[in-house]
Protein backbone atom coordinates (compact mmCIF):
# COMPACT_ATOMS: atom_id res chain seq x y z
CA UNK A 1 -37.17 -2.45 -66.74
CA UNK A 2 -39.81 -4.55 -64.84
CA UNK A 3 -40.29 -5.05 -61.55
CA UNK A 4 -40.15 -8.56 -59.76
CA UNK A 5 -42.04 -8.60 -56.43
CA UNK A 6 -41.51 -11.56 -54.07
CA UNK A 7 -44.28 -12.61 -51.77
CA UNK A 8 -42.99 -12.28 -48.23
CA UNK A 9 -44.78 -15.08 -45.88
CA UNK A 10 -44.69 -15.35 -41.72
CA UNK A 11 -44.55 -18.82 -41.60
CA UNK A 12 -45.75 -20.79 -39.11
CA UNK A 13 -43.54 -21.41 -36.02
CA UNK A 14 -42.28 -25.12 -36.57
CA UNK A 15 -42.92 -25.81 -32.56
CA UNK A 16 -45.91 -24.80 -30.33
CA UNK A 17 -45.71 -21.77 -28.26
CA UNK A 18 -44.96 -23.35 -25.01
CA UNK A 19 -41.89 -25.15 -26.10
CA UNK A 20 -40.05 -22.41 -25.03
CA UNK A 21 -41.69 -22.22 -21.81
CA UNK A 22 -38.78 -22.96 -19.88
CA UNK A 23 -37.09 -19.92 -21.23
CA UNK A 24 -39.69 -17.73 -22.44
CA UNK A 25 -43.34 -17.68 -22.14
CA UNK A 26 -45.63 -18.78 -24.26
CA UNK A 27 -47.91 -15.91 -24.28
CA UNK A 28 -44.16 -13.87 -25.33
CA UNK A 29 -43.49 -16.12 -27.84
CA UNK A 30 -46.84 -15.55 -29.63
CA UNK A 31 -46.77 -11.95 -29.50
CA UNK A 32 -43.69 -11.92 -30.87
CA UNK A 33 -44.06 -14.33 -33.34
CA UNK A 34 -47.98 -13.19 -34.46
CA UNK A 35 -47.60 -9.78 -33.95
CA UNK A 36 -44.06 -8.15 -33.37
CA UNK A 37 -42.73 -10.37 -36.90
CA UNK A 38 -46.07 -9.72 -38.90
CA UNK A 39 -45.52 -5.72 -38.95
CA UNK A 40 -42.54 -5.77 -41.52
CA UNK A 41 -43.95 -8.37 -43.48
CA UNK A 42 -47.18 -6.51 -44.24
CA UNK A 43 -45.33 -3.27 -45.19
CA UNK A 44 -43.13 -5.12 -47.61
């Protein structure tokens, strides 16, 4: 049986961080988004 292994990518957010700002902070939205979402990836 072989193995298939899928590359798993964060892609890049398709807005800037401050679009949000009216909601959310920028400086939340990149930790979130560069940090908090990058953990999973890199242990898949």
């Amino acid at each position: 049986m072989s193995h298939v292994h899928y590359e798993f990518i964060l892609r890049p957010l398709p807005y800037e961080y401050d679009f949000l700002e009216f909601v959310i902070g920028a400086q939340t939205v990149q930790l979130h988004h560069d940090k908090h979402n990058k953990g999973p990836i890199a242990i898949i």
